[in-house]
PDB file of N, CA and C in Angstrom:
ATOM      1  N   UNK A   1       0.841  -1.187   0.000  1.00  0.00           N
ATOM      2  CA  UNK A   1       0.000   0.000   0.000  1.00  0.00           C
ATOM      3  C   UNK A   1       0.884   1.248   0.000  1.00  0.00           C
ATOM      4  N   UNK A   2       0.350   2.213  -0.552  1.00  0.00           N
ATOM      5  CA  UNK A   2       1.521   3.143  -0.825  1.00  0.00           C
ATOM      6  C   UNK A   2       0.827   4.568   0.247  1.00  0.00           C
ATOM      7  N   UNK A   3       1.885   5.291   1.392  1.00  0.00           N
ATOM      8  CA  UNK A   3       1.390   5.584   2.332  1.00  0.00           C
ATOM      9  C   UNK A   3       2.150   7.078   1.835  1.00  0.00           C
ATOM     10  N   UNK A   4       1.293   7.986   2.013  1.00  0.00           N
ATOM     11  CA  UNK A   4       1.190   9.385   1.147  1.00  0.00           C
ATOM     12  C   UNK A   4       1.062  10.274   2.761  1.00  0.00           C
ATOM     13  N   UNK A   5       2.520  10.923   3.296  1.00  0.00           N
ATOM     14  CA  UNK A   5       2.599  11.557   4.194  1.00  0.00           C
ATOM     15  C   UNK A   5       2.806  13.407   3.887  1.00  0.00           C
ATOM     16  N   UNK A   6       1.486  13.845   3.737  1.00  0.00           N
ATOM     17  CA  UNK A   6       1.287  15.376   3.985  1.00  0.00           C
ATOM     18  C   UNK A   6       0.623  15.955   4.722  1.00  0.00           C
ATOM     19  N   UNK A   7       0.321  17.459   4.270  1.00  0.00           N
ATOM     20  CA  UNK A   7      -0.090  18.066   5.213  1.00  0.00           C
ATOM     21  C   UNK A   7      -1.205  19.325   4.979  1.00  0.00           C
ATOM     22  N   UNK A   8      -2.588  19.189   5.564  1.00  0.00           N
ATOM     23  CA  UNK A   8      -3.786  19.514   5.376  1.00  0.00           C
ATOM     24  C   UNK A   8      -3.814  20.888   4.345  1.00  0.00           C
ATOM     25  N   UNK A   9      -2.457  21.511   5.114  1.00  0.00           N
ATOM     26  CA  UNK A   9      -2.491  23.191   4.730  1.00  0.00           C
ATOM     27  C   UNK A   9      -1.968  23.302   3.567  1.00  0.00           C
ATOM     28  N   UNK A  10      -0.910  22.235   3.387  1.00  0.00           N
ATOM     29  CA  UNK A  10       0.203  22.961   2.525  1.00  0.00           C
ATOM     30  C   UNK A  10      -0.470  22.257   0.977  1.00  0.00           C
ATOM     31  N   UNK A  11      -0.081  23.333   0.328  1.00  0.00           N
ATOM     32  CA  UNK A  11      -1.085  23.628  -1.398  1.00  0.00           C
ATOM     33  C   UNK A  11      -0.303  22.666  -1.611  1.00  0.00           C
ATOM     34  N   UNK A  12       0.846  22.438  -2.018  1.00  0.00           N
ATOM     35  CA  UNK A  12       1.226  21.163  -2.732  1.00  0.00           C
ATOM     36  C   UNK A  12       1.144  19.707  -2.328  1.00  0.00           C
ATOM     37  N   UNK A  13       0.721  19.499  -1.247  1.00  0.00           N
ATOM     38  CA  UNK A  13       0.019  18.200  -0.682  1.00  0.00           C
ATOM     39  C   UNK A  13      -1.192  18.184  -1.215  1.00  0.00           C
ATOM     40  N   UNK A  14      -2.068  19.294  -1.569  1.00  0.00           N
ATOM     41  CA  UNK A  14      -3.096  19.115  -1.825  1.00  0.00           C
ATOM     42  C   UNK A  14      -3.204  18.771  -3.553  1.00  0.00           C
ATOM     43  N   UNK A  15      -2.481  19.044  -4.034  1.00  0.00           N
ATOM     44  CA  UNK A  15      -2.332  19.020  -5.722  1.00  0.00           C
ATOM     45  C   UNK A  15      -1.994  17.749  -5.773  1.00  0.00           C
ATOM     46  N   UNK A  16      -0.919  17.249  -4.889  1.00  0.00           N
ATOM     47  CA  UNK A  16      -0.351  15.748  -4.997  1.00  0.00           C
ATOM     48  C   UNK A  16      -1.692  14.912  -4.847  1.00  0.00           C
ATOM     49  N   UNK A  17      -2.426  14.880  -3.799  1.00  0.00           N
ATOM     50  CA  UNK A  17      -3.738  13.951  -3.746  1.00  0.00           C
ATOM     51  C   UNK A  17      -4.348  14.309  -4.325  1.00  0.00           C
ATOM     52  N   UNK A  18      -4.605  15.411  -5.206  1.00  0.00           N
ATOM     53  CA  UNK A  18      -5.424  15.453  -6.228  1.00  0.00           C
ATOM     54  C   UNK A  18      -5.195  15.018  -7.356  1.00  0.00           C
ATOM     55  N   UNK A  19      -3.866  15.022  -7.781  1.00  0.00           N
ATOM     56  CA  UNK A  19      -3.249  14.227  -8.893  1.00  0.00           C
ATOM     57  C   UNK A  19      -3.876  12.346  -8.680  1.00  0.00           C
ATOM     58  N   UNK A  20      -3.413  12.493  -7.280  1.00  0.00           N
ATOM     59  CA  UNK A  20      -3.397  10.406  -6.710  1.00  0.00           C
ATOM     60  C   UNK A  20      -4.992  10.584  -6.676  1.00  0.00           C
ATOM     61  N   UNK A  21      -5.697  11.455  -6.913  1.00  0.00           N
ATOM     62  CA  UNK A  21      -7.236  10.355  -6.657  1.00  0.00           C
ATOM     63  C   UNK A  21      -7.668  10.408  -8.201  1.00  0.00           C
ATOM     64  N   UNK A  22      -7.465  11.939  -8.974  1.00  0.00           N
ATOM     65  CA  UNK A  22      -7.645  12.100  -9.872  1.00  0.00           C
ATOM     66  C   UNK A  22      -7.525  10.456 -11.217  1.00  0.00           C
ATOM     67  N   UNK A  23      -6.135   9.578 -10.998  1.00  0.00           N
ATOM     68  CA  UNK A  23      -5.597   8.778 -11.315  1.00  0.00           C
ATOM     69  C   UNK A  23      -5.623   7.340 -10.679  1.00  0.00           C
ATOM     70  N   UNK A  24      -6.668   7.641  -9.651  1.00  0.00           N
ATOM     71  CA  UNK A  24      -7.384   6.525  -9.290  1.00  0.00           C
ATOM     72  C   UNK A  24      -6.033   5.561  -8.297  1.00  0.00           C
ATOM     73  N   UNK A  25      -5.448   6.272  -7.686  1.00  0.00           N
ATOM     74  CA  UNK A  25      -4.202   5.944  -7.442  1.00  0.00           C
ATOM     75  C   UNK A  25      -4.457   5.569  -5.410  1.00  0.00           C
ATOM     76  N   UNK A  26      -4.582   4.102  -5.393  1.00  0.00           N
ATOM     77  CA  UNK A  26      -4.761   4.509  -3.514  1.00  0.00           C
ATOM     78  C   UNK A  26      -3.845   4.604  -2.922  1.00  0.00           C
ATOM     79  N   UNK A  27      -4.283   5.344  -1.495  1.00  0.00           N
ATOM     80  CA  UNK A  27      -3.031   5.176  -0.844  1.00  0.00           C
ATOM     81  C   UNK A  27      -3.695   5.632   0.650  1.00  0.00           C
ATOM     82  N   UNK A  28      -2.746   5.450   1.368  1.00  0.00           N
ATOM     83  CA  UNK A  28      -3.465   5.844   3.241  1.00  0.00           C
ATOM     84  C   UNK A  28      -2.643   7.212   2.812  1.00  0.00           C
ATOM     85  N   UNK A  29      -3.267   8.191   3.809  1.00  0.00           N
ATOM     86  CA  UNK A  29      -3.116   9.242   4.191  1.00  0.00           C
ATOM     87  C   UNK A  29      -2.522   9.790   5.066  1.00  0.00           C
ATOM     88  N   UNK A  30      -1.390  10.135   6.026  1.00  0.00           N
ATOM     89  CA  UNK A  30      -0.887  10.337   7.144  1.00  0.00           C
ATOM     90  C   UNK A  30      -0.332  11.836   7.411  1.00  0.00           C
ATOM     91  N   UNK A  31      -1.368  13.119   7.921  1.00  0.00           N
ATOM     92  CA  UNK A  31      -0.474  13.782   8.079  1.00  0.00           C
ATOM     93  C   UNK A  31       0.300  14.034   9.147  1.00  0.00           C
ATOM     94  N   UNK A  32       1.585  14.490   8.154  1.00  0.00           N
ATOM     95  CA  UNK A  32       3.052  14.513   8.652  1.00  0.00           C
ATOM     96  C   UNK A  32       3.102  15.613  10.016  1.00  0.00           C
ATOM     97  N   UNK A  33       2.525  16.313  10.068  1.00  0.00           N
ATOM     98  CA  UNK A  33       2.322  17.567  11.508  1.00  0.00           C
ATOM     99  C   UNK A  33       2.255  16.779  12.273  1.00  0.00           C
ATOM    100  N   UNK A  34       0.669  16.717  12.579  1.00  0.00           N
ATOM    101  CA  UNK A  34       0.370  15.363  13.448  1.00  0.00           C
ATOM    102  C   UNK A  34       0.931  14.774  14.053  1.00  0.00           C
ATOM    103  N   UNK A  35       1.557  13.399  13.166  1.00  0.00           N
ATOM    104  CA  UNK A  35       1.820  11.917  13.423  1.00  0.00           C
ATOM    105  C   UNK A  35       2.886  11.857  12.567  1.00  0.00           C
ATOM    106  N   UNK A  36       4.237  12.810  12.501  1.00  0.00           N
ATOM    107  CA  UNK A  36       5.476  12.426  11.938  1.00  0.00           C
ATOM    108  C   UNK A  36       5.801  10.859  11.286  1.00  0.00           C
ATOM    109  N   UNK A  37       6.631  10.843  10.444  1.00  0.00           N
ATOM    110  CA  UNK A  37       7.052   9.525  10.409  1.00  0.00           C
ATOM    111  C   UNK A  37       7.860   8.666  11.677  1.00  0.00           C
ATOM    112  N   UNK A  38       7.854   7.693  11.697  1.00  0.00           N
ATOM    113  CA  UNK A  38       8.736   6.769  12.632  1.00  0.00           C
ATOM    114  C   UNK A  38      10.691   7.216  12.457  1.00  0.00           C
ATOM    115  N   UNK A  39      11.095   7.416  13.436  1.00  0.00           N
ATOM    116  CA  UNK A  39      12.908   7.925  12.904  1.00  0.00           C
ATOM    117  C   UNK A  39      13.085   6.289  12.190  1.00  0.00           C
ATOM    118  N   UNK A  40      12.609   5.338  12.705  1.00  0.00           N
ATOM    119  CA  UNK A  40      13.001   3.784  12.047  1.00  0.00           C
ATOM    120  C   UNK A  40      12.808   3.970  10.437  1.00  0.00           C
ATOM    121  N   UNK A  41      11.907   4.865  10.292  1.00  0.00           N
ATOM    122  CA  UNK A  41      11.337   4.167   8.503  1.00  0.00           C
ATOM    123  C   UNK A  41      12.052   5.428   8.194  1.00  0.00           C
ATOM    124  N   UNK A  42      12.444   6.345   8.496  1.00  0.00           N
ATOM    125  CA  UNK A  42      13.422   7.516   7.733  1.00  0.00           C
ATOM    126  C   UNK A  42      14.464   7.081   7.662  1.00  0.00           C
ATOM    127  N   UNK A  43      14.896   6.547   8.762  1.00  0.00           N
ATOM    128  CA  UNK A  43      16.287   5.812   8.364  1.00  0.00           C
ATOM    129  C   UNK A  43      16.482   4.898   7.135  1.00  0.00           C
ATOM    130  N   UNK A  44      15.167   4.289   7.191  1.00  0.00           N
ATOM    131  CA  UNK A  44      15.021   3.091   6.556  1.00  0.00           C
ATOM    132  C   UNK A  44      15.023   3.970   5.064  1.00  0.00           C
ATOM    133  N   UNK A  45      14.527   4.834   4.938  1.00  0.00           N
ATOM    134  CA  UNK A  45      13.931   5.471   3.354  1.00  0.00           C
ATOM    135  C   UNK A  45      15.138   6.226   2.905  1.00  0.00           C
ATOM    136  N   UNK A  46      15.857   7.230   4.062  1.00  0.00           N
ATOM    137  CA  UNK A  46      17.222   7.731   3.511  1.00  0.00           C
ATOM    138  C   UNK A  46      18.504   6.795   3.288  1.00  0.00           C
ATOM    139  N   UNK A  47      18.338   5.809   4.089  1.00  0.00           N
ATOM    140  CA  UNK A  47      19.392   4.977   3.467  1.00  0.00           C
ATOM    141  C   UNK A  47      19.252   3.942   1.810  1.00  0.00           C
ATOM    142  N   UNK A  48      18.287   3.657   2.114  1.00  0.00           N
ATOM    143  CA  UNK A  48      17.600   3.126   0.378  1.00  0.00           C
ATOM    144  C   UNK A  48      17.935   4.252  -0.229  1.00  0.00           C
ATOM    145  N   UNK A  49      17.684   5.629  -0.144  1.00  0.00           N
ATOM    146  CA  UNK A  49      17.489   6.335  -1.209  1.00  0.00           C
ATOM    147  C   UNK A  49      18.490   7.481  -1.081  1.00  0.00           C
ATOM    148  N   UNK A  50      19.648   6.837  -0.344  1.00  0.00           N
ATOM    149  CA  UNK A  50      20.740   8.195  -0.049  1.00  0.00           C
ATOM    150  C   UNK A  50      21.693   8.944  -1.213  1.00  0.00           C
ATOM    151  N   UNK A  51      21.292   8.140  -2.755  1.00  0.00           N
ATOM    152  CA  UNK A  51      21.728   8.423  -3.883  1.00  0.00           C
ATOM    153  C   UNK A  51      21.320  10.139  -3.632  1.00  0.00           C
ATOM    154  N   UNK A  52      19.720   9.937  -3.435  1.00  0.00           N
ATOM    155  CA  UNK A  52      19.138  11.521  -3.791  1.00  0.00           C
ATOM    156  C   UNK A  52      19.877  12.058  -2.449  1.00  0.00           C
ATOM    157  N   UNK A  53      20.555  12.286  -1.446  1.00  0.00           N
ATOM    158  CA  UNK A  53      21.109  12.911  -0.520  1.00  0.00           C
ATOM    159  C   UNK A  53      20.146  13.287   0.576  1.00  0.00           C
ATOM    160  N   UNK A  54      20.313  13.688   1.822  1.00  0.00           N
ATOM    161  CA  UNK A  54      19.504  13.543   2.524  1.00  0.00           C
ATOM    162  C   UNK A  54      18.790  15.615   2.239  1.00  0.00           C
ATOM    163  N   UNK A  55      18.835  16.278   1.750  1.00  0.00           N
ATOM    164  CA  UNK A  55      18.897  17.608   1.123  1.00  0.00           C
ATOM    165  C   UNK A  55      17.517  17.193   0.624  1.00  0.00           C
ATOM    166  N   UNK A  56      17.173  16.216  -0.306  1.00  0.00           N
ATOM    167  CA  UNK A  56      16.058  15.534  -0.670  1.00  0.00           C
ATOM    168  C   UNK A  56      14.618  15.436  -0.451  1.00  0.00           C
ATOM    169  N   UNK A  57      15.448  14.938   1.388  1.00  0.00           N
ATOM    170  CA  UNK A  57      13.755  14.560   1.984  1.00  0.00           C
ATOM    171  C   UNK A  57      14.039  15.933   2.961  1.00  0.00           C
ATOM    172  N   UNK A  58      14.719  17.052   3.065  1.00  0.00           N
ATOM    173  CA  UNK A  58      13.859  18.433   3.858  1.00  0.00           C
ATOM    174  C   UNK A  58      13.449  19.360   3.167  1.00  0.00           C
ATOM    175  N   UNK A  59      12.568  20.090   3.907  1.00  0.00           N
ATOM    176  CA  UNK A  59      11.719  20.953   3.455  1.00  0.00           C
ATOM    177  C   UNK A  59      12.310  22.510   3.635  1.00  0.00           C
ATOM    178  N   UNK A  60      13.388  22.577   1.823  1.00  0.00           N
ATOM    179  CA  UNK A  60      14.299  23.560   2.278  1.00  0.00           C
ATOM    180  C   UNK A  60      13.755  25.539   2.648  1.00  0.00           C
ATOM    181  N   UNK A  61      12.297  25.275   2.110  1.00  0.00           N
ATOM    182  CA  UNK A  61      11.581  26.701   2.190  1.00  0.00           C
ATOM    183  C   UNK A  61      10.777  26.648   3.782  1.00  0.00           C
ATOM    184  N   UNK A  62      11.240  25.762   4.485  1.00  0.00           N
ATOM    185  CA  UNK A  62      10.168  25.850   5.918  1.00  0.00           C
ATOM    186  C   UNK A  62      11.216  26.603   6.960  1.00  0.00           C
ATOM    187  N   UNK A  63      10.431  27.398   7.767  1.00  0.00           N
ATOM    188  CA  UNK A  63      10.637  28.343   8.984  1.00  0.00           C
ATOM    189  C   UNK A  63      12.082  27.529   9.699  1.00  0.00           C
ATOM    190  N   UNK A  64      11.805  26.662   9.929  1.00  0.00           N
ATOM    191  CA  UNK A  64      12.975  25.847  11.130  1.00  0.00           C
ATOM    192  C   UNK A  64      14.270  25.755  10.303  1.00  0.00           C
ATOM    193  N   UNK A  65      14.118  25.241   8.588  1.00  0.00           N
ATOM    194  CA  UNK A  65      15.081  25.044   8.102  1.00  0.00           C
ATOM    195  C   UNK A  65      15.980  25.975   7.976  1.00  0.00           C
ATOM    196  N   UNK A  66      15.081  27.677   7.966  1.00  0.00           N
ATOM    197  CA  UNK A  66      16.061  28.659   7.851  1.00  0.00           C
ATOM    198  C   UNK A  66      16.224  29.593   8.958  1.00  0.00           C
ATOM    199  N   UNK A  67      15.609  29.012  10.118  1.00  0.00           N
ATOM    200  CA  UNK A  67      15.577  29.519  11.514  1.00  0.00           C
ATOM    201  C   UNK A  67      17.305  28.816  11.981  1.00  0.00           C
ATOM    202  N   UNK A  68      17.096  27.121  12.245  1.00  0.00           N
ATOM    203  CA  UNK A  68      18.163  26.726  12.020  1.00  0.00           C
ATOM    204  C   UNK A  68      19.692  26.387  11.485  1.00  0.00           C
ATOM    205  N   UNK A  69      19.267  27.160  10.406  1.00  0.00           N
ATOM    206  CA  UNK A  69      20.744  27.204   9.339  1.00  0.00           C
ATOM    207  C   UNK A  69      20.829  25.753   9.168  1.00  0.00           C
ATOM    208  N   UNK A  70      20.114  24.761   8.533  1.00  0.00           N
ATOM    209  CA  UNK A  70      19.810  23.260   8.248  1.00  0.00           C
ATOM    210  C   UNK A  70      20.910  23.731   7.170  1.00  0.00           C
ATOM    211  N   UNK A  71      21.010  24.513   5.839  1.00  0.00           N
ATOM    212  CA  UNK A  71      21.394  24.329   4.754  1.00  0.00           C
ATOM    213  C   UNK A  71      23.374  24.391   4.890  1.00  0.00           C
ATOM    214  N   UNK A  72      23.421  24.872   6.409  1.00  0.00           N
ATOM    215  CA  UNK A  72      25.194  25.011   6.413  1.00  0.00           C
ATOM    216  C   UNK A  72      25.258  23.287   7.567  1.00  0.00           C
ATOM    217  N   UNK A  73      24.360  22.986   7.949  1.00  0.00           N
ATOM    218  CA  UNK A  73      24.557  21.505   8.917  1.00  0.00           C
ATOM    219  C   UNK A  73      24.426  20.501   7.876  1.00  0.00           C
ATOM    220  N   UNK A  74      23.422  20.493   7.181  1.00  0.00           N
ATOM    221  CA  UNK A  74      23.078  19.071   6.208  1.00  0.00           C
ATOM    222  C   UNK A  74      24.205  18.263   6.139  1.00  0.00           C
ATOM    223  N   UNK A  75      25.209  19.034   5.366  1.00  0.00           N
ATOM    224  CA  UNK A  75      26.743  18.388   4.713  1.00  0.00           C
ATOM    225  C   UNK A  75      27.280  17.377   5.538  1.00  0.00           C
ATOM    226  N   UNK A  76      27.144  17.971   6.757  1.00  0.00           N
ATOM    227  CA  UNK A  76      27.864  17.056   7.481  1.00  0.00           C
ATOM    228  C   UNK A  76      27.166  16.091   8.873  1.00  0.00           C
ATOM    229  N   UNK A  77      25.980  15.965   8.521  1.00  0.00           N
ATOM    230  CA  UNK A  77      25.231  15.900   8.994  1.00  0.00           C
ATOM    231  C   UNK A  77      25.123  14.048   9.172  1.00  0.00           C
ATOM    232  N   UNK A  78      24.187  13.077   9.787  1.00  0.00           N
ATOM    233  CA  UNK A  78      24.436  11.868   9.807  1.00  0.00           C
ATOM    234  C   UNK A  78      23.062  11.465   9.254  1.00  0.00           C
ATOM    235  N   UNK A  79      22.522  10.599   8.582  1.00  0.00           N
ATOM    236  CA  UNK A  79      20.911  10.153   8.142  1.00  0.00           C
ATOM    237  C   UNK A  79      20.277  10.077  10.066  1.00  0.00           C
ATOM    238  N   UNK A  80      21.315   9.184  10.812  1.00  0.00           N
ATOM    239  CA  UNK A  80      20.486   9.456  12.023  1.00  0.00           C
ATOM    240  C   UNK A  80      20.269  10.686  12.738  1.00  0.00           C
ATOM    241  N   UNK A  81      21.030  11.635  12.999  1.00  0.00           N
ATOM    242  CA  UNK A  81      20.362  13.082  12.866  1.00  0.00           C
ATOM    243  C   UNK A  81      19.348  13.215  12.328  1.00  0.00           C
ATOM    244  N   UNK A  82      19.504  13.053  10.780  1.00  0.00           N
ATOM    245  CA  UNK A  82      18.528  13.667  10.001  1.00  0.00           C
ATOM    246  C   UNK A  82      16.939  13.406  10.376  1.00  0.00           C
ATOM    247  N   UNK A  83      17.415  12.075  10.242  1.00  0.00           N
ATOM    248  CA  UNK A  83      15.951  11.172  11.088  1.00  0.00           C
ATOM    249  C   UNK A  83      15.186  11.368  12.332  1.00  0.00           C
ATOM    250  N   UNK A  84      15.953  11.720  13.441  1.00  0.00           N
ATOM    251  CA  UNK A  84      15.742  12.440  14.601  1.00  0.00           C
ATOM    252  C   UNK A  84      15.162  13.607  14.248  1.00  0.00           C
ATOM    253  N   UNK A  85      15.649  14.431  13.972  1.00  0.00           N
ATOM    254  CA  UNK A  85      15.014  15.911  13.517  1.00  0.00           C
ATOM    255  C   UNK A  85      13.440  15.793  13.305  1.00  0.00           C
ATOM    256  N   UNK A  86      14.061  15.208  11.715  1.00  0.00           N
ATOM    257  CA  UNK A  86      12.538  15.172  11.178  1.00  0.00           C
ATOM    258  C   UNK A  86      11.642  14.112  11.835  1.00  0.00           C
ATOM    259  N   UNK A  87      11.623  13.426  12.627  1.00  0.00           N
ATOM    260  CA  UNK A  87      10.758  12.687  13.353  1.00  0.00           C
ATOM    261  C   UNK A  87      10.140  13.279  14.625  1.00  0.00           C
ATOM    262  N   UNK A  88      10.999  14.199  15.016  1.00  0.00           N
ATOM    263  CA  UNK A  88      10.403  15.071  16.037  1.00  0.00           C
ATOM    264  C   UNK A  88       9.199  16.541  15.246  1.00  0.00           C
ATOM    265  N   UNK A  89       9.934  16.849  14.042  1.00  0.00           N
ATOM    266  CA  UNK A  89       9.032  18.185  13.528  1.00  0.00           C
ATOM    267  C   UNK A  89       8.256  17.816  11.863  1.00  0.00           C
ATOM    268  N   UNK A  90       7.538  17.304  11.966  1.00  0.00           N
ATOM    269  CA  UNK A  90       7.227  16.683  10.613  1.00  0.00           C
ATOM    270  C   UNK A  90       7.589  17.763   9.498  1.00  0.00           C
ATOM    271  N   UNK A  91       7.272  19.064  10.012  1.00  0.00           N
ATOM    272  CA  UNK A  91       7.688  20.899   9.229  1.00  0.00           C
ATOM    273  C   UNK A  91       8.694  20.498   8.249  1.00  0.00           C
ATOM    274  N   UNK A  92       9.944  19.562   9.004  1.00  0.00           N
ATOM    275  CA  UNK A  92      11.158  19.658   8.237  1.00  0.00           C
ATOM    276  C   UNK A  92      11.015  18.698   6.831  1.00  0.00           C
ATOM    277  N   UNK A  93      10.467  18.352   6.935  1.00  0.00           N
ATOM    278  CA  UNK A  93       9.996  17.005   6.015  1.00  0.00           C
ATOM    279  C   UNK A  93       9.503  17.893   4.487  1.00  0.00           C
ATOM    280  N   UNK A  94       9.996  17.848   3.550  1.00  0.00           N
ATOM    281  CA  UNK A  94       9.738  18.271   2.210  1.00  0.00           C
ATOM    282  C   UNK A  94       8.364  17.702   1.488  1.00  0.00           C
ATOM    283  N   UNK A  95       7.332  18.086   1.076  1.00  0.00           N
ATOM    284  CA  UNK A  95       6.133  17.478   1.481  1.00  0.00           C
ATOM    285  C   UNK A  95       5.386  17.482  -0.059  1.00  0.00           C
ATOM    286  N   UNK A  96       4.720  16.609  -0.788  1.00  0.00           N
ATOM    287  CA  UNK A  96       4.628  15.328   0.055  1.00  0.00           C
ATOM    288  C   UNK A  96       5.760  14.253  -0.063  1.00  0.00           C
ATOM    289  N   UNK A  97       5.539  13.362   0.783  1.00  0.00           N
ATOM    290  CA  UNK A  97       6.637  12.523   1.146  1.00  0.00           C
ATOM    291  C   UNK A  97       5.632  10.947   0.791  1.00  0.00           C
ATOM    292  N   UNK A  98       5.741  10.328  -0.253  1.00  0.00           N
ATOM    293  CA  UNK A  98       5.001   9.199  -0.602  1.00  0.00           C
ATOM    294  C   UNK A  98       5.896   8.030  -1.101  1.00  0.00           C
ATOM    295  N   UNK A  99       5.870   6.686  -0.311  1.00  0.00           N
ATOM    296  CA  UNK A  99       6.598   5.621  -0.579  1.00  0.00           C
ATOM    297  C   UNK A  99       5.326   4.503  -0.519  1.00  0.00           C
ATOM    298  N   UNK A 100       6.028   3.136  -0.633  1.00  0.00           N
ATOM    299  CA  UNK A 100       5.602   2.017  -0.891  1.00  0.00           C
ATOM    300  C   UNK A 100       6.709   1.259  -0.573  1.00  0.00           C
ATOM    301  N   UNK A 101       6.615  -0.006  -0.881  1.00  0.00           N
ATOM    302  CA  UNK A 101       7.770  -1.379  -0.674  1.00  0.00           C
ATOM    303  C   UNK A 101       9.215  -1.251  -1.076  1.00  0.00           C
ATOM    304  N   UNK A 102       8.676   0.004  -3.009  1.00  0.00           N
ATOM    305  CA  UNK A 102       9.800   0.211  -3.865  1.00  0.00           C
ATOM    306  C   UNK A 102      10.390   1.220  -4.493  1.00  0.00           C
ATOM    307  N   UNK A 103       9.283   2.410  -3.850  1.00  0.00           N
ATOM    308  CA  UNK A 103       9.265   3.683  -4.748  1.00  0.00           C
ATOM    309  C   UNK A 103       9.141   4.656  -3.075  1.00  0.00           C
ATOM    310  N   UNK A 104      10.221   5.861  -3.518  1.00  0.00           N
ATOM    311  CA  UNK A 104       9.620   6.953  -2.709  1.00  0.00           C
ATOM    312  C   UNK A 104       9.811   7.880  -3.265  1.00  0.00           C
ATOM    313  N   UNK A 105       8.970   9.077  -3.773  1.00  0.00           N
ATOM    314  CA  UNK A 105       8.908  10.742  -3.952  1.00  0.00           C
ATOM    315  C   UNK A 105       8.893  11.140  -2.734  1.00  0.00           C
ATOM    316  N   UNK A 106       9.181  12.610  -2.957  1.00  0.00           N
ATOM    317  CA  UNK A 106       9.559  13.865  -2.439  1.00  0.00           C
ATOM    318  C   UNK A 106       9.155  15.038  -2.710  1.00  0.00           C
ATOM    319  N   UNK A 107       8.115  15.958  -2.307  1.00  0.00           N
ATOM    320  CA  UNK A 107       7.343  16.963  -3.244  1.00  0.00           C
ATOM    321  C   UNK A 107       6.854  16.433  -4.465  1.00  0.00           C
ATOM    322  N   UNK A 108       6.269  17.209  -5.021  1.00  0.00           N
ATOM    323  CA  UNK A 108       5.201  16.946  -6.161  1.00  0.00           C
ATOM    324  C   UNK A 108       5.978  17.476  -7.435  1.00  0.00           C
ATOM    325  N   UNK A 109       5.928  16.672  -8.172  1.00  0.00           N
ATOM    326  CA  UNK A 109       5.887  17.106  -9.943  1.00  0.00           C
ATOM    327  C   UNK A 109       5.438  15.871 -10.835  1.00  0.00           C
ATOM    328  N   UNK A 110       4.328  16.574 -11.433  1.00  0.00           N
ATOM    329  CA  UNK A 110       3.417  15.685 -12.013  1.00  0.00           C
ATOM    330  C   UNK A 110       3.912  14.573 -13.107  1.00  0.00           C
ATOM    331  N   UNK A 111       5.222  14.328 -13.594  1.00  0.00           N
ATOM    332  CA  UNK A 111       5.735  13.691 -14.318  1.00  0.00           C
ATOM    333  C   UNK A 111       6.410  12.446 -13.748  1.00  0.00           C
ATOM    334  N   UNK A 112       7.299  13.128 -12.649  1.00  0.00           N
ATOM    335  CA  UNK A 112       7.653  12.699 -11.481  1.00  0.00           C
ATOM    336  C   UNK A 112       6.686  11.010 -10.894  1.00  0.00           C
ATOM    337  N   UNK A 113       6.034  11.824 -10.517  1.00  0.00           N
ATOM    338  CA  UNK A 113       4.040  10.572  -9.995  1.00  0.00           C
ATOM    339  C   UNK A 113       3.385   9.961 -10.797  1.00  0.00           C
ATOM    340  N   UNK A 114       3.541  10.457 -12.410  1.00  0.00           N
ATOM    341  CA  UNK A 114       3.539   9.652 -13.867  1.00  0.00           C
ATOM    342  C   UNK A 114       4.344   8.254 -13.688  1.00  0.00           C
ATOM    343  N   UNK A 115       5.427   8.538 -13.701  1.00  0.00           N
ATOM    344  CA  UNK A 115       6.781   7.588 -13.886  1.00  0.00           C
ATOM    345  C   UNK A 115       6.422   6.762 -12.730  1.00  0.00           C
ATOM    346  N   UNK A 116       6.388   7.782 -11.677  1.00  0.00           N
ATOM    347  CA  UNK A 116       6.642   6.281 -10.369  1.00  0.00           C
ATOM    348  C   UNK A 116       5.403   5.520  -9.779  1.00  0.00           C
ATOM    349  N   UNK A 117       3.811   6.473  -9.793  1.00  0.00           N
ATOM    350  CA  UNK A 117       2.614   5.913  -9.192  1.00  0.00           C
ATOM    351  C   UNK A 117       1.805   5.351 -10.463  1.00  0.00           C
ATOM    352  N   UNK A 118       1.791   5.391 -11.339  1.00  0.00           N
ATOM    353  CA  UNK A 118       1.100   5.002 -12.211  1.00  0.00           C
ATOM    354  C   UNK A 118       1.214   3.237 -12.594  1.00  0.00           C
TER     355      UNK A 118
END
């Protein structure tokens, strides 16, 4: 089942499930504010997918990222950090954030969710 983690407010979560219902595409719903992901399955998703860098899965236009100076820490930063963070503030999380068994996106682009949810 492919588990589609966003967030009520933010416009591009909302375009993403509109794309996934539009396309008849299921999936559970989890928003990320709320009910963060598990630090276990971030670990689990940035290490599968540490090709894309961990820069990837944050949300480089959110308040904390540039409250924090995330963009001078990232570099040197550890996936378990990373995971910690974003498991405590779902905010940091680049949104939407949608995986399955074999596939995970990162924000929305409709070509993007072509290729991988279809």
């Amino acid at each position: 089942m492919i588990k589609f983690y966003g967030y009520k407010r933010c416009s591009t979560s909302r375009k993403a499930r509109k794309w996934m219902d539009d396309h008849h595409v299921q999936y559970e719903f989890q928003d990320l504010v709320e009910e963060p992901p598990k630090k276990e399955d971030l670990i689990k998703w940035m290490t599968k997918y540490q090709d894309s860098g961990l820069k990837y899965f944050f949300n480089t236009h959110g308040q904390r990222y540039r409250a924090d100076n995330l963009k001078e820490k990232i570099p040197t930063m550890t996936i378990e950090e990373a995971a910690e963070m974003m498991s405590q503030d779902g905010k940091l999380i680049k949104r939407p954030l949608v995986v399955d068994d074999q596939h995970l996106t990162c924000g929305f682009k409709e070509d993007i969710f072509e290729n991988t949810w279809l």
